[in-house]
N, C-alpha and C. Protein backbone atom coordinates (compact mmCIF):
# COMPACT_ATOMS: atom_id res chain seq x y z
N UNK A 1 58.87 -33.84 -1.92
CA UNK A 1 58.03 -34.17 -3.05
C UNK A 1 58.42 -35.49 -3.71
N UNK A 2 59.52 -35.87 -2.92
CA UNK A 2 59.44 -37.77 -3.27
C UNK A 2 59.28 -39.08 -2.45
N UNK A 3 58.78 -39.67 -3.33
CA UNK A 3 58.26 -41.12 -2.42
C UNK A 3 59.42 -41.44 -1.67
N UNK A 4 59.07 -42.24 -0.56
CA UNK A 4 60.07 -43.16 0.24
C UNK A 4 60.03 -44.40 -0.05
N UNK A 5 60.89 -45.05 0.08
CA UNK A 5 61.08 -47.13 0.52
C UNK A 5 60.46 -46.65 2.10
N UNK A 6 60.38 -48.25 2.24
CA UNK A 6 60.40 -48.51 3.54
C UNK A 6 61.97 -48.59 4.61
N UNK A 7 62.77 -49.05 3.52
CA UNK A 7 64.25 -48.63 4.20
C UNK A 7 65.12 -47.15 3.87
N UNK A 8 63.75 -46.40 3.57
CA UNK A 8 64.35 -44.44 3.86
C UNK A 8 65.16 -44.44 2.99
N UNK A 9 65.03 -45.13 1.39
CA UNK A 9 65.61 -44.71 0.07
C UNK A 9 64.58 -43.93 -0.81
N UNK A 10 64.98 -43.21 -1.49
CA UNK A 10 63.69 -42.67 -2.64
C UNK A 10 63.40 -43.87 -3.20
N UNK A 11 62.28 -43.70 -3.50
CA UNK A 11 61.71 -44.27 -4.69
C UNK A 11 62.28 -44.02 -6.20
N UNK A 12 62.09 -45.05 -6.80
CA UNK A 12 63.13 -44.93 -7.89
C UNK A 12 62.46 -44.03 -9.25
N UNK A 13 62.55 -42.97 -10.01
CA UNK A 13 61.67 -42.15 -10.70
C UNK A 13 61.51 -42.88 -11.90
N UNK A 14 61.47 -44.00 -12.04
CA UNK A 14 60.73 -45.11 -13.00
C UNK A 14 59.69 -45.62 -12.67
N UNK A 15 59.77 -46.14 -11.22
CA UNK A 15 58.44 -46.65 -10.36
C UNK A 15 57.38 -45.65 -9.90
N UNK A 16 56.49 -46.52 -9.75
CA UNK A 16 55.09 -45.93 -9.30
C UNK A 16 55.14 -44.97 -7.92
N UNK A 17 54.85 -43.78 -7.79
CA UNK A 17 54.62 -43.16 -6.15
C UNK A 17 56.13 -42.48 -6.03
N UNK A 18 56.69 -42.80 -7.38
CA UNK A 18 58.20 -41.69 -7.32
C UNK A 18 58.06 -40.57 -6.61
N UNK A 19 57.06 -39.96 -7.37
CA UNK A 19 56.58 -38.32 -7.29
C UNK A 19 55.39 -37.83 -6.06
N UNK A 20 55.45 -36.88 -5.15
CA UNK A 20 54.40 -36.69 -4.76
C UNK A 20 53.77 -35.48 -5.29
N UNK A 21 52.83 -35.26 -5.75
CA UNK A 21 52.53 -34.11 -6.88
C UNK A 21 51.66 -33.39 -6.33
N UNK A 22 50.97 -33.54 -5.18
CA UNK A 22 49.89 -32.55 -4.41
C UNK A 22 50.28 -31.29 -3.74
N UNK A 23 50.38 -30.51 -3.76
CA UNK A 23 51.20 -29.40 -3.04
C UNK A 23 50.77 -29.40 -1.53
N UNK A 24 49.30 -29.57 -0.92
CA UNK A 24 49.40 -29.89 -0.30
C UNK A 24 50.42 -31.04 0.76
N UNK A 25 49.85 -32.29 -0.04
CA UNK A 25 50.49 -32.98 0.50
C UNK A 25 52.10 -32.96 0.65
N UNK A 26 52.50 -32.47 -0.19
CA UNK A 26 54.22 -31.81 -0.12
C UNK A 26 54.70 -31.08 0.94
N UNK A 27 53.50 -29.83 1.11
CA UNK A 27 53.65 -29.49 2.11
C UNK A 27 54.15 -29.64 3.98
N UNK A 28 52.86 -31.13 3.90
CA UNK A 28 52.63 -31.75 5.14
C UNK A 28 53.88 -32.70 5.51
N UNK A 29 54.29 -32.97 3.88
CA UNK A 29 55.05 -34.48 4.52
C UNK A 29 56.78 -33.47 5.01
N UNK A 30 57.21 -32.06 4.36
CA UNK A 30 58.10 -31.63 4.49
C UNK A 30 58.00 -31.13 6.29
N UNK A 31 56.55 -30.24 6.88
CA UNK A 31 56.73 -30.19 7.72
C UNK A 31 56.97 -31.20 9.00
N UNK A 32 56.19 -32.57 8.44
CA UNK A 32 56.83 -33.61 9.31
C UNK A 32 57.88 -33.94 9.73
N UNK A 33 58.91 -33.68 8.29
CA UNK A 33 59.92 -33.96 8.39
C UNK A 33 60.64 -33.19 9.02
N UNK A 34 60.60 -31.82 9.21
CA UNK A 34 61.28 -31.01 9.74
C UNK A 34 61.15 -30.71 11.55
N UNK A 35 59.86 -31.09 11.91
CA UNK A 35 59.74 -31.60 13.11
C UNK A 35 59.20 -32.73 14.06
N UNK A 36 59.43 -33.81 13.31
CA UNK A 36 59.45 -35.06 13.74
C UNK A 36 60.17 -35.70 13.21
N UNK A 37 61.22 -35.42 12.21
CA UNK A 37 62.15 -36.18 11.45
C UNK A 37 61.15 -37.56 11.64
N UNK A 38 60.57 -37.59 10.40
CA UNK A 38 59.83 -39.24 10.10
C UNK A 38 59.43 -38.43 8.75
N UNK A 39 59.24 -39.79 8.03
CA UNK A 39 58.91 -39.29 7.31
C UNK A 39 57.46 -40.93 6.68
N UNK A 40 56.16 -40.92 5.66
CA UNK A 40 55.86 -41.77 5.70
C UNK A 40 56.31 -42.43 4.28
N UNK A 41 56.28 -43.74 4.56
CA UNK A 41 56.86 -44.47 3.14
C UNK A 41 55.75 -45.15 2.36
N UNK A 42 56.02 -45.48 1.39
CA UNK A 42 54.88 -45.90 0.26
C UNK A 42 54.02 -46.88 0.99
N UNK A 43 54.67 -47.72 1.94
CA UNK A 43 53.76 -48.51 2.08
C UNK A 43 52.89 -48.20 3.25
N UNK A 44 52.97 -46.96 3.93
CA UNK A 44 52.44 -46.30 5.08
C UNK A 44 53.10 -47.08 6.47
N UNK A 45 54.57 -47.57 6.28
CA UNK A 45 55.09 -46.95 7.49
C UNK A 45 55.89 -45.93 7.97
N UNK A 46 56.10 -45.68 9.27
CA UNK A 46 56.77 -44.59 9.40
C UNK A 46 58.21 -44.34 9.73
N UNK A 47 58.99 -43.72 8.83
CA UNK A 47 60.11 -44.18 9.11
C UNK A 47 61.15 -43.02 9.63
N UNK A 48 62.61 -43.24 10.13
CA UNK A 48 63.15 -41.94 10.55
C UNK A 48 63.78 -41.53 9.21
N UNK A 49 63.88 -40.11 9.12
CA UNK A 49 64.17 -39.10 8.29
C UNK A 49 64.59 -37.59 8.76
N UNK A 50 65.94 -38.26 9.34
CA UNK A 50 66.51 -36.72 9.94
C UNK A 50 67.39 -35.92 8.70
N UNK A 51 66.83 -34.96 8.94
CA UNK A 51 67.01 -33.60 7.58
C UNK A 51 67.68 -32.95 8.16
N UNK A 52 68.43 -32.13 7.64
CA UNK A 52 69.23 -31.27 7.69
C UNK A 52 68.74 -29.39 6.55
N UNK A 53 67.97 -30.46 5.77
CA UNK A 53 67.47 -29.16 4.74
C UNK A 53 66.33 -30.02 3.30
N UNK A 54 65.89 -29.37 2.95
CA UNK A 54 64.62 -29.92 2.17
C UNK A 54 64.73 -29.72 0.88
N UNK A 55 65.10 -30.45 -0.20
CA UNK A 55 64.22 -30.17 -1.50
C UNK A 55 63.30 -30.17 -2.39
N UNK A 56 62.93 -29.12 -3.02
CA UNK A 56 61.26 -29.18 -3.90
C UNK A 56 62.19 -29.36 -5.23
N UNK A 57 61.70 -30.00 -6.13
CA UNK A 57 61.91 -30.10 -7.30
C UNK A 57 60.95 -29.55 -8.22
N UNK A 58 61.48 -28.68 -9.10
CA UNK A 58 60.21 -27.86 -10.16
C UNK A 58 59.88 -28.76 -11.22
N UNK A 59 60.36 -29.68 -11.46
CA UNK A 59 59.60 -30.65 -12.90
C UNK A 59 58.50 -30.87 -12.60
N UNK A 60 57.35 -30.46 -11.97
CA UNK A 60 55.81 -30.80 -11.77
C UNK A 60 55.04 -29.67 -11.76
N UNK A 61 53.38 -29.39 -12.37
CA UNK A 61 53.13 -28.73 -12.83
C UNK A 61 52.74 -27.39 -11.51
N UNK A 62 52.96 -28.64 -10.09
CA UNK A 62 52.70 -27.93 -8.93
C UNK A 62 53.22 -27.23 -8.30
N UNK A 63 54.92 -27.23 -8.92
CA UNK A 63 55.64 -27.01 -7.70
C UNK A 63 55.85 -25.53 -7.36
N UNK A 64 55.41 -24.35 -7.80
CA UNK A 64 55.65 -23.33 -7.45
C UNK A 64 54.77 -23.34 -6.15
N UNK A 65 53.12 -23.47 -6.43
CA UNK A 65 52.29 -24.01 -5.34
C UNK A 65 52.66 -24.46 -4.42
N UNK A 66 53.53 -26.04 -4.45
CA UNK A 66 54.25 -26.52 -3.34
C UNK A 66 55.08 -26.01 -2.61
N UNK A 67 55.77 -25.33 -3.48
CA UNK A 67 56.89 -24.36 -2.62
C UNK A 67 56.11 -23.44 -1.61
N UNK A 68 55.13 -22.61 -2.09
CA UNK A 68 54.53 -21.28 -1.51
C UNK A 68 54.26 -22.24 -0.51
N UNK A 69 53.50 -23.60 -0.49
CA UNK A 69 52.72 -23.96 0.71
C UNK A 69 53.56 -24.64 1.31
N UNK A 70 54.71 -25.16 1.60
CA UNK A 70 55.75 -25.47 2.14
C UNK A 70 56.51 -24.05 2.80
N UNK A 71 56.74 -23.72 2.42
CA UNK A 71 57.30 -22.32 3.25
C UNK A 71 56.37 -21.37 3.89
N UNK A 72 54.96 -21.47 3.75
CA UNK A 72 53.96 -21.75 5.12
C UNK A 72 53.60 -22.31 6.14
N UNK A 73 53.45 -23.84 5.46
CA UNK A 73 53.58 -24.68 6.62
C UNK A 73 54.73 -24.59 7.34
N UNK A 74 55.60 -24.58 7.17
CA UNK A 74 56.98 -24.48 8.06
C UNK A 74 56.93 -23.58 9.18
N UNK A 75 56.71 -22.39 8.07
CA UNK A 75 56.87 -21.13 9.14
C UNK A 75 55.50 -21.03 10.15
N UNK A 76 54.63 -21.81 9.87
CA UNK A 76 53.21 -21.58 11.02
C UNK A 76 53.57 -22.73 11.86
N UNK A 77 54.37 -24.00 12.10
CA UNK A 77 54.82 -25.22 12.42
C UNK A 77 56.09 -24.67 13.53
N UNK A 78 56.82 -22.95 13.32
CA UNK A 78 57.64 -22.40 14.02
C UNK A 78 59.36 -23.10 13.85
N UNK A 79 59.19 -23.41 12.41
CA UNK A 79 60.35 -24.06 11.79
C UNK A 79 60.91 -22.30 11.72
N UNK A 80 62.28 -22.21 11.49
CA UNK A 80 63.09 -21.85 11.17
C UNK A 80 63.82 -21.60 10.10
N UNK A 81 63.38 -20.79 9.07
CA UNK A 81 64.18 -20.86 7.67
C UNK A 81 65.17 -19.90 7.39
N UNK A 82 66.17 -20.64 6.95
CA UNK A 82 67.49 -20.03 6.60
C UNK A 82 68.12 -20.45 5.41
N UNK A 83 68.33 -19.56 4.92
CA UNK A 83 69.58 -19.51 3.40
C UNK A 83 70.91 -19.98 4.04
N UNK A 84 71.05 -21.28 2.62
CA UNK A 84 72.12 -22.00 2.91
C UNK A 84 73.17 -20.93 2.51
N UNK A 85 74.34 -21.66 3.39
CA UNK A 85 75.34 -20.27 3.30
C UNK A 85 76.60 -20.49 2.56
């Protein structure tokens, strides 16, 4: 649920496109990430983004939404979810 640079830094939560706030789209960009490690950056290129594990942040009015639809997409995508241990 946060923007990228083009050199695979967040976006800074002062600047514009910090946040991605669509649950959808939260959704999509997490399952990308989880099986294509890429991820896309503000300026629409595509960059590598190998994960190890994902965070949703709740400060947005979406994110319970995002969550539910992120831990769908995953699991229909045949991701693998596990509690960190």
């Amino acid at each position: 649920d946060r923007g990228y640079l083009p050199n695979g830094r967040l976006v800074p939560r002062t600047a514009p496109n910090a946040l991605v706030t669509d649950p959808e789209e939260v959704a999509e960009r997490a399952a990308r990430m989880a099986t294509e490690r890429t991820v896309v950056a503000v300026d629409g290129s595509v960059i590598p983004c190998p994960v190890e594990s994902i965070c949703l942040h709740g400060d947005n009015p979406g994110a319970v939404r995002a969550a539910e639809l992120v831990r769908a997409t995953l699991i229909d995508a045949g991701v693998t979810l596990t509690p960190f241990a």
